[in-house]
N, C-alpha and C. Protein backbone atom coordinates (compact mmCIF):
# COMPACT_ATOMS: atom_id res chain seq x y z
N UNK A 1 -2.88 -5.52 18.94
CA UNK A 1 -2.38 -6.67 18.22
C UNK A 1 -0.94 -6.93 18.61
N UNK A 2 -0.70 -8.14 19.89
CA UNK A 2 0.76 -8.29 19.94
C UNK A 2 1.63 -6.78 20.33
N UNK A 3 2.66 -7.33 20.30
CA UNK A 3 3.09 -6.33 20.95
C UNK A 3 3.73 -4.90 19.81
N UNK A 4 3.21 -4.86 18.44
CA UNK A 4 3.50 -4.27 17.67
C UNK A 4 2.49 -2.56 17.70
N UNK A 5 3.13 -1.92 17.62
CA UNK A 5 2.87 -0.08 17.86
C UNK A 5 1.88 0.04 16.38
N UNK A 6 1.05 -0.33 16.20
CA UNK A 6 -0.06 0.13 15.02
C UNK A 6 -0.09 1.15 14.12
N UNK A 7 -0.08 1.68 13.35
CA UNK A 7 -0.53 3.38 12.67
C UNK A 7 -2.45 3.03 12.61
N UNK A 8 -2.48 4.58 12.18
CA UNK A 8 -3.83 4.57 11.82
C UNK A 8 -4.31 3.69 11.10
N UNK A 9 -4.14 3.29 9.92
CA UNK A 9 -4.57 2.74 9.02
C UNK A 9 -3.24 1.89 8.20
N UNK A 10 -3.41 0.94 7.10
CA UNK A 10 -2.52 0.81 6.79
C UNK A 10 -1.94 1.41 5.85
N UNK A 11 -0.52 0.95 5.02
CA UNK A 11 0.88 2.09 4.76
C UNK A 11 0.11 2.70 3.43
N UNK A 12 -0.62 2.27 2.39
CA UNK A 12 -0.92 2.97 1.55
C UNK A 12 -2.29 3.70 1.77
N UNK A 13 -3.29 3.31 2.56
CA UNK A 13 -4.15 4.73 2.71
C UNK A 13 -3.59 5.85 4.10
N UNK A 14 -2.46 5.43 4.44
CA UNK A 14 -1.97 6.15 5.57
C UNK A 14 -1.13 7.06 4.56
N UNK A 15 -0.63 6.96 3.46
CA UNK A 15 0.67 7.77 2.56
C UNK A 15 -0.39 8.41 1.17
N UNK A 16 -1.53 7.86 0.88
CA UNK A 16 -2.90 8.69 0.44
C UNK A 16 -3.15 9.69 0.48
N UNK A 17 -3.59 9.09 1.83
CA UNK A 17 -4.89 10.03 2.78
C UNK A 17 -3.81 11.70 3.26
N UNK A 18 -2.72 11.76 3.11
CA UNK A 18 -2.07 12.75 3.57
C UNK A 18 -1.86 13.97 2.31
N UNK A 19 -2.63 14.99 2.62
CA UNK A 19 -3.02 16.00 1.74
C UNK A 19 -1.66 16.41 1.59
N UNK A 20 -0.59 17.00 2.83
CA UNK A 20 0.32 17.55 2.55
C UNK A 20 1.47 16.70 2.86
N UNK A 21 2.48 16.56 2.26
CA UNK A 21 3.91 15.54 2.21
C UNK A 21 3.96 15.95 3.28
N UNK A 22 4.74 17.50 3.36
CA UNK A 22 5.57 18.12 4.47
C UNK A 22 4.64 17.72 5.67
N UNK A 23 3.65 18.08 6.02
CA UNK A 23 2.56 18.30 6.87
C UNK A 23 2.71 17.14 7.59
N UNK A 24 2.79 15.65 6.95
CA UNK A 24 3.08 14.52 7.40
C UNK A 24 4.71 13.94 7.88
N UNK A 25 5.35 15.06 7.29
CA UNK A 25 7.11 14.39 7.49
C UNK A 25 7.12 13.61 6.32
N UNK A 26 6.70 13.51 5.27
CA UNK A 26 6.72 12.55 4.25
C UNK A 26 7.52 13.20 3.04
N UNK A 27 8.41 14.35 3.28
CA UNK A 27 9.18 14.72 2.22
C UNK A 27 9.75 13.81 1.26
N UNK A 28 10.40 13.03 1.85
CA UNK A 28 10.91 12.02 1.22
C UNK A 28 10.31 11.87 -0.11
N UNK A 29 9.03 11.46 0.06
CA UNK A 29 8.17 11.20 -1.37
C UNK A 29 7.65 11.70 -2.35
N UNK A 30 8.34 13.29 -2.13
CA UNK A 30 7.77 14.49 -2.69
C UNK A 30 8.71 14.49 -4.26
N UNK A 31 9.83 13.31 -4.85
CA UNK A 31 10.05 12.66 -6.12
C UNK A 31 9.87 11.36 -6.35
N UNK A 32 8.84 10.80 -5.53
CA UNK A 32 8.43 9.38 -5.95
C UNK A 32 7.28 9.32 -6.51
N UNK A 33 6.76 8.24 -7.31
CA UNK A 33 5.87 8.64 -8.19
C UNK A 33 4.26 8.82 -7.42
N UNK A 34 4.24 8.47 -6.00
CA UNK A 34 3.18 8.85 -5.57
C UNK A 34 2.86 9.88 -5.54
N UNK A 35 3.35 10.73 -5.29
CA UNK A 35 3.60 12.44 -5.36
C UNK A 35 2.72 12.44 -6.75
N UNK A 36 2.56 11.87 -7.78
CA UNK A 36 2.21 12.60 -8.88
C UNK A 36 0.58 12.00 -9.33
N UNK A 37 0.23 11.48 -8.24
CA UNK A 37 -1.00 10.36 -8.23
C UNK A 37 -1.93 11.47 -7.74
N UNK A 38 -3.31 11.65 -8.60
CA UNK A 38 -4.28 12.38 -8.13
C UNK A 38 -5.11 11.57 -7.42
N UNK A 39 -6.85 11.57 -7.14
CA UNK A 39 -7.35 11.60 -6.44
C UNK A 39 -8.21 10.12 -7.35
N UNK A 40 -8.30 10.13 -8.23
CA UNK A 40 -9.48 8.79 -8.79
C UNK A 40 -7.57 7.99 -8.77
N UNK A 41 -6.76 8.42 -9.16
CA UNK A 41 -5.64 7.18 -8.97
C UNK A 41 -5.24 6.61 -7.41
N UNK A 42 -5.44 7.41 -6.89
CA UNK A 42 -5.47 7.09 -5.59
C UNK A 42 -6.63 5.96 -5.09
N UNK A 43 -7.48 6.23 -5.71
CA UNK A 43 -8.87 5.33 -5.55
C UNK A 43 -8.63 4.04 -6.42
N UNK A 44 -8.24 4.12 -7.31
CA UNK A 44 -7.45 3.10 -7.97
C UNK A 44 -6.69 1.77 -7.57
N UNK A 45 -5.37 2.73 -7.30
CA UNK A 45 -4.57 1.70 -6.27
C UNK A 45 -5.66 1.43 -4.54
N UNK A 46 -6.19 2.27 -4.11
CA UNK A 46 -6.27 1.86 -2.61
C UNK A 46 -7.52 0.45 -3.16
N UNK A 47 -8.37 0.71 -4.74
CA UNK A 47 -9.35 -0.77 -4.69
C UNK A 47 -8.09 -1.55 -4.70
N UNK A 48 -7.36 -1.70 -5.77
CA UNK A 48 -6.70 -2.70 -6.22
C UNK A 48 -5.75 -3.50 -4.95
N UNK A 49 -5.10 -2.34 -3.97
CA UNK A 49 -4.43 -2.64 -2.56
C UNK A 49 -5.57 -3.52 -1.86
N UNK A 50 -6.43 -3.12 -1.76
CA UNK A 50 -7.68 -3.79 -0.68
C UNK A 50 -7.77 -5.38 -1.41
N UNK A 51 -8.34 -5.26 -2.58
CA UNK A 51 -8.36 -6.90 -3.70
C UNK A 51 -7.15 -7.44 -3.21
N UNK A 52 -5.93 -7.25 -3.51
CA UNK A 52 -4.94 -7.68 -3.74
C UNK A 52 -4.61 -8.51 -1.61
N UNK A 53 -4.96 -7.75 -0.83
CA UNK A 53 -4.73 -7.96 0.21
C UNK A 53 -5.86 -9.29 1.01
N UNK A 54 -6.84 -8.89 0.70
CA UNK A 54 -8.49 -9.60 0.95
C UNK A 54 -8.31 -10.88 -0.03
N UNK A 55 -7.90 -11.11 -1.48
CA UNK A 55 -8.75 -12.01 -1.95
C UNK A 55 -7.17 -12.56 -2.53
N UNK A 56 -6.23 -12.04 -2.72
CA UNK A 56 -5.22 -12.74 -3.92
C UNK A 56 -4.63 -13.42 -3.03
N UNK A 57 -4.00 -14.98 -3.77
CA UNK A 57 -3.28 -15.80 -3.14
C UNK A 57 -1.92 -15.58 -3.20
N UNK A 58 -0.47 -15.69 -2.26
CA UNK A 58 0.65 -15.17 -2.59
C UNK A 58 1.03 -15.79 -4.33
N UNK A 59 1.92 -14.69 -4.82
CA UNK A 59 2.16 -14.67 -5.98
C UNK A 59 1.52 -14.20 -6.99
N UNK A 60 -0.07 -14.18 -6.89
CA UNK A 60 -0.37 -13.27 -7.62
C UNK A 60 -0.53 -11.94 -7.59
N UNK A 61 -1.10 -10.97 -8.69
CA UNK A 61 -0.65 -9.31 -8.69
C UNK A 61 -1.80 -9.07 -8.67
N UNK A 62 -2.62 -7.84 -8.94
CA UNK A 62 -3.53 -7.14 -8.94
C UNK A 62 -3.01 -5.79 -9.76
N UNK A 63 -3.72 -5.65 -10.89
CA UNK A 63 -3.16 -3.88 -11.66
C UNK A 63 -4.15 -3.47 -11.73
N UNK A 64 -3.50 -2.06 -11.97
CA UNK A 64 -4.75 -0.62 -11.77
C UNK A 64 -4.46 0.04 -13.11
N UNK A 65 -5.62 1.13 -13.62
CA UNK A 65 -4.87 2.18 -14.60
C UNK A 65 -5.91 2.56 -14.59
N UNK A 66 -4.88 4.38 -14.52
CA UNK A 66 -6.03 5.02 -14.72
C UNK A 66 -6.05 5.52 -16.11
N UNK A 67 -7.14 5.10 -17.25
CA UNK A 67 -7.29 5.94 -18.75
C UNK A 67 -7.04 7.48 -18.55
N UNK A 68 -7.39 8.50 -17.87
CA UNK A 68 -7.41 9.48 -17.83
C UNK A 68 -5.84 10.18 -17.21
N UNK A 69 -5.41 9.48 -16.83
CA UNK A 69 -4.15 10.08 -16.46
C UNK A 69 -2.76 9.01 -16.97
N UNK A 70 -3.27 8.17 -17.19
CA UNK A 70 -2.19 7.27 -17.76
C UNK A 70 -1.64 6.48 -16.85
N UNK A 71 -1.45 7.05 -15.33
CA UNK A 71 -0.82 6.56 -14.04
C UNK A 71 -1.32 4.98 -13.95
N UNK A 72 -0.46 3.58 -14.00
CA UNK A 72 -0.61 2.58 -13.70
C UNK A 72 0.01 1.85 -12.46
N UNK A 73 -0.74 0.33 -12.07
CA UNK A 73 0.36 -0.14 -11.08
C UNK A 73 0.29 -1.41 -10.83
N UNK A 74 0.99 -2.28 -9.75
CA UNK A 74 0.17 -3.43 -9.63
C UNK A 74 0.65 -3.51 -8.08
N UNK A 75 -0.08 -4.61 -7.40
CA UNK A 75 0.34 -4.83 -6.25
C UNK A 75 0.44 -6.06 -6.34
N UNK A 76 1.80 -6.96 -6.33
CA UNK A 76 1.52 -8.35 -5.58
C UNK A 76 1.93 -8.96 -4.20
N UNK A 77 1.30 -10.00 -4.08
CA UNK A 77 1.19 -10.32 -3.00
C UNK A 77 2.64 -11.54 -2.98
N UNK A 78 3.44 -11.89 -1.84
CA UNK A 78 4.65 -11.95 -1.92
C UNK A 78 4.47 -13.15 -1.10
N UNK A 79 4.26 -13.32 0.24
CA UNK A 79 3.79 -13.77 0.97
C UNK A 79 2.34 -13.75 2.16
N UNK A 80 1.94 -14.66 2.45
CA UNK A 80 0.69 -14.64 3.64
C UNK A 80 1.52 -15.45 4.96
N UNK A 81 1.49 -15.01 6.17
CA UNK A 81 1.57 -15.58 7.49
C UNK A 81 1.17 -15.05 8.47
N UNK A 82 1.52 -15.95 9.81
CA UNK A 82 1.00 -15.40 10.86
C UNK A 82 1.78 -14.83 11.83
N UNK A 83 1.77 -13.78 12.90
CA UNK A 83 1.90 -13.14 13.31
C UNK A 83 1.16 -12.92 14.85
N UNK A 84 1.55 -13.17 15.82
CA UNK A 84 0.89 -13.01 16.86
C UNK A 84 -0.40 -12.75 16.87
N UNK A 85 -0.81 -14.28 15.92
CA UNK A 85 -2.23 -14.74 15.89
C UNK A 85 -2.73 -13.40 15.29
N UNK A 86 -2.27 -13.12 14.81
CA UNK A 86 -2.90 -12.68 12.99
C UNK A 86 -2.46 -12.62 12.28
N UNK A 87 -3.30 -12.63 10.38
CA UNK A 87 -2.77 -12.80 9.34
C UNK A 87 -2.02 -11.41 8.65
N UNK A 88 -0.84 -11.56 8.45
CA UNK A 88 -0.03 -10.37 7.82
C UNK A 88 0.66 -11.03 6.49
N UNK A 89 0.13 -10.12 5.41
CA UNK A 89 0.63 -10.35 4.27
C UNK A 89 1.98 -9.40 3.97
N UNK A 90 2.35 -9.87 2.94
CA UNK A 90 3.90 -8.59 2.65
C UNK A 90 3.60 -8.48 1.23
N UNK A 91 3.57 -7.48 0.68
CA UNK A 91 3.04 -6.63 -0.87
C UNK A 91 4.17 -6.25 -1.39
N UNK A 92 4.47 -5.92 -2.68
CA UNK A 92 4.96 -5.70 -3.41
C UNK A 92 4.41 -4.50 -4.00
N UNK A 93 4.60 -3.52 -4.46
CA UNK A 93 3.85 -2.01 -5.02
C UNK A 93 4.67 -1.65 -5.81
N UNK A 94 3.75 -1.29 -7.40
CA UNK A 94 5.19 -1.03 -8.51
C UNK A 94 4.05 0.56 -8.84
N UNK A 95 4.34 1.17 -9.09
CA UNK A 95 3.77 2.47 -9.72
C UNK A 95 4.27 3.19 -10.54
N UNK A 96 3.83 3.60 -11.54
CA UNK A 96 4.41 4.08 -12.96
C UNK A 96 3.34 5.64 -13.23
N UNK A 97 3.67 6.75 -12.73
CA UNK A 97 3.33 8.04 -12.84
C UNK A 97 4.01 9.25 -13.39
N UNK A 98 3.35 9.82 -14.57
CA UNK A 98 4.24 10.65 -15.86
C UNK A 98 5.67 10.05 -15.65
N UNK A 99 6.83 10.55 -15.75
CA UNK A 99 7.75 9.92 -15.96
C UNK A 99 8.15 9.20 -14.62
N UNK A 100 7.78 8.76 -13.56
CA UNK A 100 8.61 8.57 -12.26
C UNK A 100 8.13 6.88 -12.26
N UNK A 101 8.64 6.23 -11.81
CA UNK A 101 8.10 4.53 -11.86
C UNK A 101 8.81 4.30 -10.23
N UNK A 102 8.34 3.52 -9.31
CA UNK A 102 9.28 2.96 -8.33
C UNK A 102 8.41 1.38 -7.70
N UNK A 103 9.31 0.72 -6.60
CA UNK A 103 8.44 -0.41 -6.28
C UNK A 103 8.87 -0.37 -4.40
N UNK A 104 7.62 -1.06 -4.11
CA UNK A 104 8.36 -0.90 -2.70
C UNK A 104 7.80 -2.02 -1.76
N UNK A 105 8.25 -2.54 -0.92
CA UNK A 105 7.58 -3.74 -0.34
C UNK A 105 6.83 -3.40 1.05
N UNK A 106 5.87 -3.72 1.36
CA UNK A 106 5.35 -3.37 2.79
C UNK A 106 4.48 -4.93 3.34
N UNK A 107 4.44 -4.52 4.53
CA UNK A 107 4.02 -5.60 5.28
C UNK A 107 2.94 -5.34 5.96
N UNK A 108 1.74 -6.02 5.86
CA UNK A 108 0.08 -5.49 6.73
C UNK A 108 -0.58 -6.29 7.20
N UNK A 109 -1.04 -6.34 8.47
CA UNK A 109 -1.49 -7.46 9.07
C UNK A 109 -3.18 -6.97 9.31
N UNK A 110 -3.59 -7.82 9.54
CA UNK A 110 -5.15 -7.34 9.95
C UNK A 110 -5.20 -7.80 11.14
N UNK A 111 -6.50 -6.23 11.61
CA UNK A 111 -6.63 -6.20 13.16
C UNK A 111 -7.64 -6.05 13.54
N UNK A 112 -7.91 -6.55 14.82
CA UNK A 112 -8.92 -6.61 15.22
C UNK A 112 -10.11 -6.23 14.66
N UNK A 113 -10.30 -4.89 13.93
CA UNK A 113 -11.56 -4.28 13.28
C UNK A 113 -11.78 -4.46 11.92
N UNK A 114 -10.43 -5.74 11.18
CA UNK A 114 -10.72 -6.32 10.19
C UNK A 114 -10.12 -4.73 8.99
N UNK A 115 -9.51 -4.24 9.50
CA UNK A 115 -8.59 -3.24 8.56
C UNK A 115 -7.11 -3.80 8.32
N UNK A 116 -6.54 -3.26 7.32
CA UNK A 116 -5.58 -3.66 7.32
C UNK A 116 -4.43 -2.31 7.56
N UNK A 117 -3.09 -2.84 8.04
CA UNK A 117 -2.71 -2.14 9.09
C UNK A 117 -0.95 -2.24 9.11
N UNK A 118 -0.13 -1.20 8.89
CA UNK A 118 1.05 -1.28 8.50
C UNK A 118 1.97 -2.42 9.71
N UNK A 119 2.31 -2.72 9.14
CA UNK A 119 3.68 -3.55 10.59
C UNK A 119 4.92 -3.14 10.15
N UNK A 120 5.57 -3.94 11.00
CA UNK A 120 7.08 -3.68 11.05
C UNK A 120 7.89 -4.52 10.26
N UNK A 121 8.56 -4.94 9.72
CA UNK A 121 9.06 -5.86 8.64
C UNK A 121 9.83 -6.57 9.93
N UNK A 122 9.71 -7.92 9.24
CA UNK A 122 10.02 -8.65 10.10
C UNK A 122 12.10 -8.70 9.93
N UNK A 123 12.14 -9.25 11.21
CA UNK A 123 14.16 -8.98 11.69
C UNK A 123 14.63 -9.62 10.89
């Protein structure tokens, strides 16, 4: 896709899917509230990320919660454009886990195999 360097997957099942922080270089996040997100919250946000990316028009949100752990969130959608002839949206991510809350913006374009797929924030 263009001349942009891909990851596996995109930024939130790529920061998921990683069993161990360290293991990934992802220390960083080891006091953000993802760190404190189990495994059905994880499933949670990645439906609500997928909805929010696939079907919502910019400006609107998408929220998650999980009853069993309390952990909530929302994702909205900020903007939709294009991108060396593909569509890349930019998200908004707020997460609220036992006491830790944070928000963070990312940018994902879809590729070729119809996944969605971290980019680079634009200059």
């Amino acid at each position: 896709m263009g001349k942009y360097s891909w990851k596996y997957s995109w930024v939130v099942v790529a920061l998921l899917a990683c069993g161990s922080l360290q293991a990934a270089n992802l220390m960083f996040l080891r006091n953000a509230p993802i760190s404190n997100l189990d495994g059905e919250d994880r499933r949670f946000l990645k439906e609500a990320a997928v909805t929010a990316l696939e079907s919502e028009e910019d400006g609107e949100t998408v929220s998650w919660r999980n009853a069993g752990t309390g952990h909530f969130g929302e994702i909205t959608v900020l903007d939709t454009h294009r991108d060396y002839d593909t569509v890349c949206r930019t998200v908004r991510f707020f997460i609220a886990a036992g006491d830790k809350t944070g928000r963070s913006v990312f940018r994902a374009c879809k590729a070729d195999d119809d996944t969605w797929r971290l980019a680079p924030n634009k200059q």
